[in-house]
PDB file of N, CA and C in Angstrom:
ATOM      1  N   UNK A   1       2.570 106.263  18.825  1.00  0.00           N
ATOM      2  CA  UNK A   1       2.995 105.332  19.850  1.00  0.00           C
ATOM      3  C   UNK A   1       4.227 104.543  19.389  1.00  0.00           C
ATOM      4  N   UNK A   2       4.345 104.163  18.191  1.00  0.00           N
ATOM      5  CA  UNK A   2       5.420 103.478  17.802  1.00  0.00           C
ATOM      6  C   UNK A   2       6.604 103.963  17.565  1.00  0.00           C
ATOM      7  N   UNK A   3       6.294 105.482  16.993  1.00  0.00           N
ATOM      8  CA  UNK A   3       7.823 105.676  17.052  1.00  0.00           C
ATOM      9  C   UNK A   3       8.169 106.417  18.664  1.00  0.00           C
ATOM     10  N   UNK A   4       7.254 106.754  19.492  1.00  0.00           N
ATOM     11  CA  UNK A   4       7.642 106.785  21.047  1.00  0.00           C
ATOM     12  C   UNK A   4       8.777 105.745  21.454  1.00  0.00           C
ATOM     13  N   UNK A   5       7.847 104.555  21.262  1.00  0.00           N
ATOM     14  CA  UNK A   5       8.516 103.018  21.068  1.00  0.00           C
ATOM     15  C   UNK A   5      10.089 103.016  20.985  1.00  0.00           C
ATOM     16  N   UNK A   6      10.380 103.411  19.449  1.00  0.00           N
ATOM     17  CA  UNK A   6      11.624 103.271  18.668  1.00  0.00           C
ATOM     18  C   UNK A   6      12.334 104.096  19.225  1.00  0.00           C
ATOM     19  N   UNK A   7      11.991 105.383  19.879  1.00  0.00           N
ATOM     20  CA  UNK A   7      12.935 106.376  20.568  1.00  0.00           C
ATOM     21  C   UNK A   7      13.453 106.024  22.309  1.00  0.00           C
ATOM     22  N   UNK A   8      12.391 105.428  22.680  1.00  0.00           N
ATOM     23  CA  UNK A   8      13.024 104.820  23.813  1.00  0.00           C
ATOM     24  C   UNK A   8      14.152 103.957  23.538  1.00  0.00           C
ATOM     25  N   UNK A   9      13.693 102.329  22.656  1.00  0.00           N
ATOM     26  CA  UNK A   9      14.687 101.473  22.419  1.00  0.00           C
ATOM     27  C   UNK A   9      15.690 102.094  22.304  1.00  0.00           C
ATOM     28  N   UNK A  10      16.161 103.035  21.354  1.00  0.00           N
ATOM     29  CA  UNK A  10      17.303 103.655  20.770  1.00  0.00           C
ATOM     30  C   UNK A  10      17.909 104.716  21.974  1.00  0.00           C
ATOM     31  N   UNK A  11      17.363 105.380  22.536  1.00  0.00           N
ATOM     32  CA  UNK A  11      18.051 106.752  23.393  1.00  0.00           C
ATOM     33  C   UNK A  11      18.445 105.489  24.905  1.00  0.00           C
ATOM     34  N   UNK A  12      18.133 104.703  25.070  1.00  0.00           N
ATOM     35  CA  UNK A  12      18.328 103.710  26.400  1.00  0.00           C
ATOM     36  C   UNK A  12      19.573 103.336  26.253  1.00  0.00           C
ATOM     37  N   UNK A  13      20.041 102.169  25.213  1.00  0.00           N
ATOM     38  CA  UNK A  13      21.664 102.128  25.445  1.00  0.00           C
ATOM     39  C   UNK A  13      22.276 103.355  24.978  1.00  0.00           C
ATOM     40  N   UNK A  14      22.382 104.307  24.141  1.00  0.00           N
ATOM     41  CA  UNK A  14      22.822 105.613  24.349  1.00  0.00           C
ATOM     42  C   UNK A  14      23.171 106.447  26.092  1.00  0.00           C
ATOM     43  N   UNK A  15      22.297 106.434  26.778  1.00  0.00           N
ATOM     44  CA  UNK A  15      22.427 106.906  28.126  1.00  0.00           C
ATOM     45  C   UNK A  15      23.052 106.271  28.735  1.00  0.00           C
ATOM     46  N   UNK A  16      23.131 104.762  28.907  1.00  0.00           N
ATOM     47  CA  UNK A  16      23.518 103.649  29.223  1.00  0.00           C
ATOM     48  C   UNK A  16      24.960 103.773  28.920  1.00  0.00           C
ATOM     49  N   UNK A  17      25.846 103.869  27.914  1.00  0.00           N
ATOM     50  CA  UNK A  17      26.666 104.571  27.416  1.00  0.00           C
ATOM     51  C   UNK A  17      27.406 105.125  27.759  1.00  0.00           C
ATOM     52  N   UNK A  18      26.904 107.103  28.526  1.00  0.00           N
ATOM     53  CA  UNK A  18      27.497 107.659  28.990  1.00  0.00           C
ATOM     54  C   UNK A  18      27.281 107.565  30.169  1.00  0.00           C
ATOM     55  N   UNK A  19      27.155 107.013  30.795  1.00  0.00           N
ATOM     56  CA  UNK A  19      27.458 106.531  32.552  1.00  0.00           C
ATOM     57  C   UNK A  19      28.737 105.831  33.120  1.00  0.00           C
ATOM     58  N   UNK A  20      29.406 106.400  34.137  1.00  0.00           N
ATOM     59  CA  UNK A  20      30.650 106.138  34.918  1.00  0.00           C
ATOM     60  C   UNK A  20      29.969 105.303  35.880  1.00  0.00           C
ATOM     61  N   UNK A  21      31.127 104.146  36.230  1.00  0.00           N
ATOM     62  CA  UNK A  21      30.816 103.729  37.761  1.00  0.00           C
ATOM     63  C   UNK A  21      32.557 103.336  38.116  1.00  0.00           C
ATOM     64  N   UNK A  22      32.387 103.999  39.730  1.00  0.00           N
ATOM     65  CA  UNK A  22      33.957 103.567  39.939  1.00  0.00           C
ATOM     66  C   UNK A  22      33.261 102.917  41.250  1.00  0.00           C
ATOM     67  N   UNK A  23      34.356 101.901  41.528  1.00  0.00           N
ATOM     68  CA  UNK A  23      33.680 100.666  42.730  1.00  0.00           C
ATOM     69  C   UNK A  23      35.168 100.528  43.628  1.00  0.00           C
ATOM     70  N   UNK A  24      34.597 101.009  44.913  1.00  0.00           N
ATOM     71  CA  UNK A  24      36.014 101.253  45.994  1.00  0.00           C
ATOM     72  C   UNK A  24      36.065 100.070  46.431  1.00  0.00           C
ATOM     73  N   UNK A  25      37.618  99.529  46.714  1.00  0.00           N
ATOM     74  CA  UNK A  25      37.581  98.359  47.522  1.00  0.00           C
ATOM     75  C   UNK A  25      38.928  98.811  48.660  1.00  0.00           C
ATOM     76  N   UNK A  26      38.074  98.911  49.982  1.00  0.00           N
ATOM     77  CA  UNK A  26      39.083  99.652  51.382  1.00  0.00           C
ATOM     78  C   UNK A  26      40.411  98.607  51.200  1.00  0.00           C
ATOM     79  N   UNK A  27      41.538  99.411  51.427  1.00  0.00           N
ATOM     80  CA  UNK A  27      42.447  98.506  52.350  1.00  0.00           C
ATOM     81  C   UNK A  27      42.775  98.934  53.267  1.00  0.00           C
ATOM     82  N   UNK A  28      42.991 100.584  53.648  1.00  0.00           N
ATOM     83  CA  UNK A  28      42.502 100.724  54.914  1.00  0.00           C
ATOM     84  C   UNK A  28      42.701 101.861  55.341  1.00  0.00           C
ATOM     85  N   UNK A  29      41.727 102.406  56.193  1.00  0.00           N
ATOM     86  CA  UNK A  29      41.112 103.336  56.600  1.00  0.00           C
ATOM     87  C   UNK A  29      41.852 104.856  56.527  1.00  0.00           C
ATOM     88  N   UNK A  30      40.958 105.650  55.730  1.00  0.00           N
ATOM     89  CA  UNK A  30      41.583 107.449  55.633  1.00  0.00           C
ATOM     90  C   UNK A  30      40.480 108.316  55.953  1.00  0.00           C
ATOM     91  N   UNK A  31      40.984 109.112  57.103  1.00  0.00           N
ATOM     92  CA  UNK A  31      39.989 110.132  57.234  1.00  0.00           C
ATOM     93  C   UNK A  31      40.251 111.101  57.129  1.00  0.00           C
ATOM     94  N   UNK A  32      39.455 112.250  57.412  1.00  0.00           N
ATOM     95  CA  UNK A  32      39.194 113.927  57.371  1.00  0.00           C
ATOM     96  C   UNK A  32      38.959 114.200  56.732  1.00  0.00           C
ATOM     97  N   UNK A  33      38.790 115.815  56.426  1.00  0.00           N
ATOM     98  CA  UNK A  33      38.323 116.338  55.216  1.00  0.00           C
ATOM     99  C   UNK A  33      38.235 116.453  54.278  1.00  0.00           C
ATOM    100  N   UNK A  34      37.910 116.059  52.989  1.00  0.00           N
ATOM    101  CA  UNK A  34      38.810 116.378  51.837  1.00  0.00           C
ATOM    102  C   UNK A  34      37.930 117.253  50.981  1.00  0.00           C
ATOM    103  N   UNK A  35      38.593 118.210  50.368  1.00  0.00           N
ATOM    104  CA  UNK A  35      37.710 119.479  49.649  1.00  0.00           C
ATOM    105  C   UNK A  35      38.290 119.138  47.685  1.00  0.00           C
ATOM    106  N   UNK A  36      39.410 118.762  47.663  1.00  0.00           N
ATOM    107  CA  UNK A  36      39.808 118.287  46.500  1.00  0.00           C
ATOM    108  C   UNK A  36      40.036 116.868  46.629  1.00  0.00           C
ATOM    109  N   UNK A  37      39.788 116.401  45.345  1.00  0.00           N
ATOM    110  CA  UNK A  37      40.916 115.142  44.859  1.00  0.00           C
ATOM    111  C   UNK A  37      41.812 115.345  43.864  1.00  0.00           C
ATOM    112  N   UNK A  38      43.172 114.945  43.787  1.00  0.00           N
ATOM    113  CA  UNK A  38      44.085 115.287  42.809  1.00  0.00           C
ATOM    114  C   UNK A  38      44.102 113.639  42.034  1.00  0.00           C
ATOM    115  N   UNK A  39      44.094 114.073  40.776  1.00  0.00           N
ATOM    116  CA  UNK A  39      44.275 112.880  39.841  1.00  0.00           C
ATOM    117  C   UNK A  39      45.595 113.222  39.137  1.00  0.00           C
ATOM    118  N   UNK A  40      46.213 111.716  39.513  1.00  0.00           N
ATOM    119  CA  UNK A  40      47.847 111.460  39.575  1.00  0.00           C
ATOM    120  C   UNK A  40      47.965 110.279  38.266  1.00  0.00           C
ATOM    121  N   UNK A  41      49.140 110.364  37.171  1.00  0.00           N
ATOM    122  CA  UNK A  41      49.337 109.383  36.671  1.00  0.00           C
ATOM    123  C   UNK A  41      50.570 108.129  37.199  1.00  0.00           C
ATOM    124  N   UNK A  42      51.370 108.482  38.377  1.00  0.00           N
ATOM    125  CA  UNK A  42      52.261 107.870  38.911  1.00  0.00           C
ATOM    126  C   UNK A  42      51.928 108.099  40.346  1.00  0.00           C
ATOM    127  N   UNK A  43      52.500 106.739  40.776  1.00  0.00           N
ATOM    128  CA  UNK A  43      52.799 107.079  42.261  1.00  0.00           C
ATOM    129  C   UNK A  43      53.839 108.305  42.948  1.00  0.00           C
ATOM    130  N   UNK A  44      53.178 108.820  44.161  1.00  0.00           N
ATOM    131  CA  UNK A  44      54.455 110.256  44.465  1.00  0.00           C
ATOM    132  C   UNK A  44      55.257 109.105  45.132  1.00  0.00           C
ATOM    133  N   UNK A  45      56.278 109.491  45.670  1.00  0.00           N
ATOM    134  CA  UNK A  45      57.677 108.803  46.495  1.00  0.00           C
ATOM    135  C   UNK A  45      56.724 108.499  47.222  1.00  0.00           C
ATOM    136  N   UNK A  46      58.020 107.330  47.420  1.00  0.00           N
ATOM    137  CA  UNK A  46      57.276 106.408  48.899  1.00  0.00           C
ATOM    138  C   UNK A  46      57.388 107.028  50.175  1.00  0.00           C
ATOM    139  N   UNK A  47      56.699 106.410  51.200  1.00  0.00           N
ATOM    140  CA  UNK A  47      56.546 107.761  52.296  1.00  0.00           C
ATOM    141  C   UNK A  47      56.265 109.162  52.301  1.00  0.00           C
ATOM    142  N   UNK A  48      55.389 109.214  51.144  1.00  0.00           N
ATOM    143  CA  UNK A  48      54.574 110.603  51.295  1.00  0.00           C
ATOM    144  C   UNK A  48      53.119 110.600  51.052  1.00  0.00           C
ATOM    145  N   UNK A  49      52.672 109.471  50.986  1.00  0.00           N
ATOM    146  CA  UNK A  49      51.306 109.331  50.890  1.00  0.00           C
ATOM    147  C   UNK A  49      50.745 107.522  51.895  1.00  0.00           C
ATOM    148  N   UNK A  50      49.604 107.252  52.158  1.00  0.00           N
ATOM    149  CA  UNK A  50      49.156 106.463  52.521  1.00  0.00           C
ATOM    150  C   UNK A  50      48.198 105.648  51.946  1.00  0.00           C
ATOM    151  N   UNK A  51      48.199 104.265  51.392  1.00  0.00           N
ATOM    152  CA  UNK A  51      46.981 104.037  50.370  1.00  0.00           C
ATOM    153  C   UNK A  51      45.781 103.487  51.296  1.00  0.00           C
ATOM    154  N   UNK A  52      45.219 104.138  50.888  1.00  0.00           N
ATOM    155  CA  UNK A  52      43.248 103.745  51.523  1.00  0.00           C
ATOM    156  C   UNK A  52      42.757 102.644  50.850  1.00  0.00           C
ATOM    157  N   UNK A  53      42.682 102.494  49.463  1.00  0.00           N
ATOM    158  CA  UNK A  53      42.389 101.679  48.688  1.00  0.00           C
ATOM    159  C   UNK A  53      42.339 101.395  47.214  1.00  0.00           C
ATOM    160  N   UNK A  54      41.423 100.326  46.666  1.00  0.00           N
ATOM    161  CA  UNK A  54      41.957 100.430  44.935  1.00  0.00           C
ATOM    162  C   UNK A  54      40.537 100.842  44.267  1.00  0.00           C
ATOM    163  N   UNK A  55      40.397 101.007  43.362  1.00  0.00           N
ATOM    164  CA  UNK A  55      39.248 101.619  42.596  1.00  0.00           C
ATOM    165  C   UNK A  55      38.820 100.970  41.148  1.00  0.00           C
ATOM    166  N   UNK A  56      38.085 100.302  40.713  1.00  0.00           N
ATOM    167  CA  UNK A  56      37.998  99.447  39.478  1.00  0.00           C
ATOM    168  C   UNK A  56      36.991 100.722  38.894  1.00  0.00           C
ATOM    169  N   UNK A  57      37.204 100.632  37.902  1.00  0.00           N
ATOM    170  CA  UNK A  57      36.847 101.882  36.962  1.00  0.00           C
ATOM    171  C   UNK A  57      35.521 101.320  35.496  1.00  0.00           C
ATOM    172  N   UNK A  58      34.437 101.764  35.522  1.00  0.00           N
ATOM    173  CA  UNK A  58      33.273 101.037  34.673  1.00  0.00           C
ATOM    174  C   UNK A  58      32.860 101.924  34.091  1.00  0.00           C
ATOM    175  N   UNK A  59      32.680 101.900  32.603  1.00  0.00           N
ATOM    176  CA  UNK A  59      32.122 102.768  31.838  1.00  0.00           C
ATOM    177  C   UNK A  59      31.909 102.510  30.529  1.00  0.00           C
ATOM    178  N   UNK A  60      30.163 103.424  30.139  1.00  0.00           N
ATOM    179  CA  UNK A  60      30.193 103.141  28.913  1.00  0.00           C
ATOM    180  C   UNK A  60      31.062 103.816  27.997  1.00  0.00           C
ATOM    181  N   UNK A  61      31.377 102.874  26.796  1.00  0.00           N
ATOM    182  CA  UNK A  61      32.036 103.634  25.739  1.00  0.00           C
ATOM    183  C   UNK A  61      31.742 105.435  25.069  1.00  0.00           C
ATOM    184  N   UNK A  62      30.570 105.598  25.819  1.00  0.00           N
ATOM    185  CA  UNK A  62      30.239 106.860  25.594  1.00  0.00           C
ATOM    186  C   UNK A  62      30.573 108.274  26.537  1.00  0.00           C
ATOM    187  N   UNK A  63      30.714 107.500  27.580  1.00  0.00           N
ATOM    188  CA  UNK A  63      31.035 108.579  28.678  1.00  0.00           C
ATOM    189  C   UNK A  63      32.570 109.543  28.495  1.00  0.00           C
ATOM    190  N   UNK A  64      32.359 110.369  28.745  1.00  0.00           N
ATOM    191  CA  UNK A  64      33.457 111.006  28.694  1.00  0.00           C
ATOM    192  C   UNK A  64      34.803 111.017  29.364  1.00  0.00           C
ATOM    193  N   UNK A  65      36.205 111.146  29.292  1.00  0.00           N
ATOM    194  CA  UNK A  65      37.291 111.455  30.319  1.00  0.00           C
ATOM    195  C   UNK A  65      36.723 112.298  31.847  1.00  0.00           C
ATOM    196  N   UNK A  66      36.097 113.311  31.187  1.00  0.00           N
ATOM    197  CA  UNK A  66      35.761 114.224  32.501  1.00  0.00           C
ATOM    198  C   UNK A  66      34.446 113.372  33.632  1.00  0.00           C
ATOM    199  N   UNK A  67      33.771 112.662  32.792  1.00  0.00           N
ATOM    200  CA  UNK A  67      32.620 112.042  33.508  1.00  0.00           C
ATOM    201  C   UNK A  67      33.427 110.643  34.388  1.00  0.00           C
ATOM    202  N   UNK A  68      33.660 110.238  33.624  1.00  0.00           N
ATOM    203  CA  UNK A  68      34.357 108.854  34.125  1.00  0.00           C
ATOM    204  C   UNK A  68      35.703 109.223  35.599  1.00  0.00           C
ATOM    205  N   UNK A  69      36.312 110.167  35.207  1.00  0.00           N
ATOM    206  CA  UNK A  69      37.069 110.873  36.343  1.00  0.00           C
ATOM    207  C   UNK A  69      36.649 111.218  37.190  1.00  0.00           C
ATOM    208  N   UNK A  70      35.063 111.936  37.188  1.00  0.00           N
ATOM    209  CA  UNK A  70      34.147 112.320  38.424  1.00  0.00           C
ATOM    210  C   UNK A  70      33.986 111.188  39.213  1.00  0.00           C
ATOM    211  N   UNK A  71      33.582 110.394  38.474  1.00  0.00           N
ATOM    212  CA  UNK A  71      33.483 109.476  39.524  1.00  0.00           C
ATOM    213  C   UNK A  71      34.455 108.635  40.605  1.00  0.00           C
ATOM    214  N   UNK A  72      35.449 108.172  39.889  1.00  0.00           N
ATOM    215  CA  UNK A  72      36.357 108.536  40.375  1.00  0.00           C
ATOM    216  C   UNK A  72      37.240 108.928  41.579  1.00  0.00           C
ATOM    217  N   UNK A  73      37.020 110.224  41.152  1.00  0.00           N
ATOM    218  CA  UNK A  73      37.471 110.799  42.414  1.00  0.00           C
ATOM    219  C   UNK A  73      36.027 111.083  43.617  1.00  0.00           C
ATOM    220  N   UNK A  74      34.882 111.213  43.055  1.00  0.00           N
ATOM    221  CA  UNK A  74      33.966 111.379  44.114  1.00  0.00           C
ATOM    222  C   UNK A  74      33.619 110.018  44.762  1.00  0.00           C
ATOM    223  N   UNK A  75      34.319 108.714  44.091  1.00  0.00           N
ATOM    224  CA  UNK A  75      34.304 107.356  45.156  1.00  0.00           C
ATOM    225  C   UNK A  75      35.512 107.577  45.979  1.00  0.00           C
ATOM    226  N   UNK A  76      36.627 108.739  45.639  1.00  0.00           N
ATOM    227  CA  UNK A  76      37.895 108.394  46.565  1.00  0.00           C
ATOM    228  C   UNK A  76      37.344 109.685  47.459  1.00  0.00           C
ATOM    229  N   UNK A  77      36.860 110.326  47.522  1.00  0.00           N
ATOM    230  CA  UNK A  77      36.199 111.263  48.833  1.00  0.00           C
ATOM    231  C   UNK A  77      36.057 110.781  49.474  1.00  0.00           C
ATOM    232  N   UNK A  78      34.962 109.907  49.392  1.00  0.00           N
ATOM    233  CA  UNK A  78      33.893 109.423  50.318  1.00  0.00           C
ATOM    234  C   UNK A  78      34.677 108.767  50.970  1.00  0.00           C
ATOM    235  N   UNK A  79      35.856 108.096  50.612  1.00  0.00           N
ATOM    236  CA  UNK A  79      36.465 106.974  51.783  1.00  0.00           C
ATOM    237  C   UNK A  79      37.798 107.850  52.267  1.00  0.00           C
ATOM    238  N   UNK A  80      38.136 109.443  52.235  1.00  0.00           N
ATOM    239  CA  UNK A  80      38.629 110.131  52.907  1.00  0.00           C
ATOM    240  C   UNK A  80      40.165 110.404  52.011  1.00  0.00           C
ATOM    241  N   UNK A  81      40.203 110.060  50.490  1.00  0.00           N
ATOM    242  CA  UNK A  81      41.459 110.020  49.502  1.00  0.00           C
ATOM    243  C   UNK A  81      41.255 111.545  49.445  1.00  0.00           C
ATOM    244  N   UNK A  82      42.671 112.065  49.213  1.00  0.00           N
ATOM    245  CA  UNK A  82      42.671 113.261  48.702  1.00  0.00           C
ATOM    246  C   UNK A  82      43.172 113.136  47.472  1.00  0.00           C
ATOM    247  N   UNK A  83      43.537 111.899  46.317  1.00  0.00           N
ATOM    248  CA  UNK A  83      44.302 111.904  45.229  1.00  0.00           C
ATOM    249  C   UNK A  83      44.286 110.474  45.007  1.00  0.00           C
ATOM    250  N   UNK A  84      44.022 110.167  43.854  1.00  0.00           N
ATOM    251  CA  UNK A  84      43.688 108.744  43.020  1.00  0.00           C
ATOM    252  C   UNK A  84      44.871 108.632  42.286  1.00  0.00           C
ATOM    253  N   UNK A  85      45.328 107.877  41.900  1.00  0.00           N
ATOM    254  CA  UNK A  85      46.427 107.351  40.982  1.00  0.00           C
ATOM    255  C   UNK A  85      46.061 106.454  39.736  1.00  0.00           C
ATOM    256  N   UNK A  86      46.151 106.831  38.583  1.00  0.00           N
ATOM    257  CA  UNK A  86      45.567 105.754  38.004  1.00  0.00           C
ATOM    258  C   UNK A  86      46.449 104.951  37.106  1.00  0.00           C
ATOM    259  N   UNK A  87      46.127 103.786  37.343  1.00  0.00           N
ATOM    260  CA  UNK A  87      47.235 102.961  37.518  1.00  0.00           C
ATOM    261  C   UNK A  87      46.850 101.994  35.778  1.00  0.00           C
ATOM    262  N   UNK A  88      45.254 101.995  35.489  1.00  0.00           N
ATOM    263  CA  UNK A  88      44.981 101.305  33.888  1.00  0.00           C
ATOM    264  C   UNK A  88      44.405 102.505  33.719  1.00  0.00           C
ATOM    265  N   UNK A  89      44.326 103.322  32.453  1.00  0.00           N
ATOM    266  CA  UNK A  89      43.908 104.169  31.341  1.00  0.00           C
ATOM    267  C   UNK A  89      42.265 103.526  31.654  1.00  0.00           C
ATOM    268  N   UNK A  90      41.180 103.994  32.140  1.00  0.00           N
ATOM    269  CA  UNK A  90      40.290 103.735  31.499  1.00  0.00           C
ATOM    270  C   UNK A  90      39.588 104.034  29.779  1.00  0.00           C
ATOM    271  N   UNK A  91      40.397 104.092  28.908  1.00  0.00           N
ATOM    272  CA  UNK A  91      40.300 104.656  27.663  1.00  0.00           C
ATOM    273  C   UNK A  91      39.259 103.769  26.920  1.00  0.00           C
ATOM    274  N   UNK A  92      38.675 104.119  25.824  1.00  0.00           N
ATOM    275  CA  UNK A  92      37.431 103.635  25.561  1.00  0.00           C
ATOM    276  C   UNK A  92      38.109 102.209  24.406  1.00  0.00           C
ATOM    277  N   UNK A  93      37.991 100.900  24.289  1.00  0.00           N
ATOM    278  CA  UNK A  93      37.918  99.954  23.727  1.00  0.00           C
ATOM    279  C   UNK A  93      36.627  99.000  23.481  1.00  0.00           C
ATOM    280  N   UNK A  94      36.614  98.042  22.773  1.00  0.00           N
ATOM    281  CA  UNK A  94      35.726  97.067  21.882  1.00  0.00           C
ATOM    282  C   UNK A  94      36.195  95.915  22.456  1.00  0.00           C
ATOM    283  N   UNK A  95      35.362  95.240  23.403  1.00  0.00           N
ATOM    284  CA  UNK A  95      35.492  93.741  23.907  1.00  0.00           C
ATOM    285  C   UNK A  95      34.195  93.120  23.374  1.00  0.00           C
ATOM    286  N   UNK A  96      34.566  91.526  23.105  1.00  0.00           N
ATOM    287  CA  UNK A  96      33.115  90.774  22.534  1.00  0.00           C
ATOM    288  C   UNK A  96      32.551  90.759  23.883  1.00  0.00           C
ATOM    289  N   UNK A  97      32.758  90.083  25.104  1.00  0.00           N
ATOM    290  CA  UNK A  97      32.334  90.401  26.425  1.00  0.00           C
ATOM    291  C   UNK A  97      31.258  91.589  26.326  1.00  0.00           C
ATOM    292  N   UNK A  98      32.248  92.926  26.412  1.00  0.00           N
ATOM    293  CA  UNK A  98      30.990  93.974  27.031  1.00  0.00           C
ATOM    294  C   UNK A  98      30.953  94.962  26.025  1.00  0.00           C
ATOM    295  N   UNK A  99      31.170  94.988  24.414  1.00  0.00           N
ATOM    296  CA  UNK A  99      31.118  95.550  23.410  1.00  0.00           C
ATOM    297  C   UNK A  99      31.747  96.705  23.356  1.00  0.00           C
ATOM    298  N   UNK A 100      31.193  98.144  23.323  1.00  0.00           N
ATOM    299  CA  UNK A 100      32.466  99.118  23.187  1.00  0.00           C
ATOM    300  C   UNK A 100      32.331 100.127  24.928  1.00  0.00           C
ATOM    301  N   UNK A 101      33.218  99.681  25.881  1.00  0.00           N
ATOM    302  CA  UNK A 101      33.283 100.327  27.066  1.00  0.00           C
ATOM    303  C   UNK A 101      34.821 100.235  27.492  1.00  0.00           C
ATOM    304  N   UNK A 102      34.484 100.972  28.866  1.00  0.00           N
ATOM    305  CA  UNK A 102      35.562 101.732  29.428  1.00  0.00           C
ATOM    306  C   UNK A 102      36.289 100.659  30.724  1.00  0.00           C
ATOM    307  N   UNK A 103      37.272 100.259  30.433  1.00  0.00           N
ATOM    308  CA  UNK A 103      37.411  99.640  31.924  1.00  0.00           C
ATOM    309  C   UNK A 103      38.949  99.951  32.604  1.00  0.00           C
ATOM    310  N   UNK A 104      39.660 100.141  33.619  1.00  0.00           N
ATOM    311  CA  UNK A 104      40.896 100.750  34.312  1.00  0.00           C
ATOM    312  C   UNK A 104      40.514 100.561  35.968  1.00  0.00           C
ATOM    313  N   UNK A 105      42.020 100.609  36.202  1.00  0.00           N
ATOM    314  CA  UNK A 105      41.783 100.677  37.796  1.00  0.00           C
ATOM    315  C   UNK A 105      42.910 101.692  38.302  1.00  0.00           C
ATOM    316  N   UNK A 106      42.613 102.440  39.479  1.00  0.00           N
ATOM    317  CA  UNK A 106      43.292 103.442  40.208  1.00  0.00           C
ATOM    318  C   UNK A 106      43.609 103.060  41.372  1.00  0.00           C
ATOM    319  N   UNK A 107      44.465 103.744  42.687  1.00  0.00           N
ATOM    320  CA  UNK A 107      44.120 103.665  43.595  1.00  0.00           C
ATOM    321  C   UNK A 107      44.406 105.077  44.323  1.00  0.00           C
ATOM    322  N   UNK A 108      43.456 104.712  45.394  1.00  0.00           N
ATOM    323  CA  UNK A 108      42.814 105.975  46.054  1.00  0.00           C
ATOM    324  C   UNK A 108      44.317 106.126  47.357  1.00  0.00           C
ATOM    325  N   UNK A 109      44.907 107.423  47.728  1.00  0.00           N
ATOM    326  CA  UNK A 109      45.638 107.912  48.738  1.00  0.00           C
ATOM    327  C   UNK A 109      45.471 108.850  49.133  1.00  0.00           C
ATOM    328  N   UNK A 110      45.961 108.702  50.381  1.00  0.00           N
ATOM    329  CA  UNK A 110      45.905 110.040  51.375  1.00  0.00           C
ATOM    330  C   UNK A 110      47.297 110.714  50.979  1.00  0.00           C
ATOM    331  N   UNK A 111      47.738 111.997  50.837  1.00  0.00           N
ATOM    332  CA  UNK A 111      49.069 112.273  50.589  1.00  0.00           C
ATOM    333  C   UNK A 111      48.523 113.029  51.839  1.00  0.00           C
ATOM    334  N   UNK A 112      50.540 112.588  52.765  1.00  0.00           N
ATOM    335  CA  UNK A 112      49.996 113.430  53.926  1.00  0.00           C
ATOM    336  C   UNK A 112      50.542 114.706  54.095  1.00  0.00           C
ATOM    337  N   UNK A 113      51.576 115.005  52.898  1.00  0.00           N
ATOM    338  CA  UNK A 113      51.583 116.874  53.061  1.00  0.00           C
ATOM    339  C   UNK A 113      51.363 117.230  52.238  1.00  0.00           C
ATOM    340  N   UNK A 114      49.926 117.205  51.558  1.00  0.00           N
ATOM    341  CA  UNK A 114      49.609 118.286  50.214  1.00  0.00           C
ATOM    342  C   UNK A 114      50.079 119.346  49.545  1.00  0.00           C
TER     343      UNK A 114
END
């Protein structure tokens, strides 16, 4: 029972860890389909895309580039982005605040000729 115990304590912030959260905030409204998202490190020219909104980026220090990107882009789906921009590196750092995690922000666009 005890070391059950010790393996929970220990494997909990581990999982905890590798978990993404990206948190949409609308500015305004994009629809239709979208089957991809393209992840952009710059903005394209002006007048070729439309911004939907911004994206604050949360993660544990454990999660991966590819995990943390899923999310990501599967919060810029849902509000109709075909392509995120990311605008802070979510790259992994050491704050006394929230110890060793991931934090960046993107924003979500419609580009309107793919």
């Amino acid at each position: 029972m005890r070391i059950a115990y010790r393996l929970i304590i220990t494997c909990i912030p581990l999982a905890l860890g590798a978990c993404a959260a990206a948190i949409y905030y609308p500015v305004a409204q994009c629809s239709g389909p979208v089957s991809r998202v393209e992840v952009l490190r710059q903005m394209p020219p002006e007048g070729t895309y439309r911004t939907c909104g911004s994206i604050r980026i949360d993660a544990g220090g454990l999660a991966s580039d590819e995990t943390t990107l899923r999310a990501v882009t599967d919060e810029a789906r849902k509000y109709g982005a075909n392509a995120v921009v990311i605008m802070k590196n979510p790259s992994p750092e050491f704050t006394l605040a929230l110890g060793y995690s991931r934090q960046g922000n993107a924003v979500a666009i419609r580009k309107i000729n793919p």
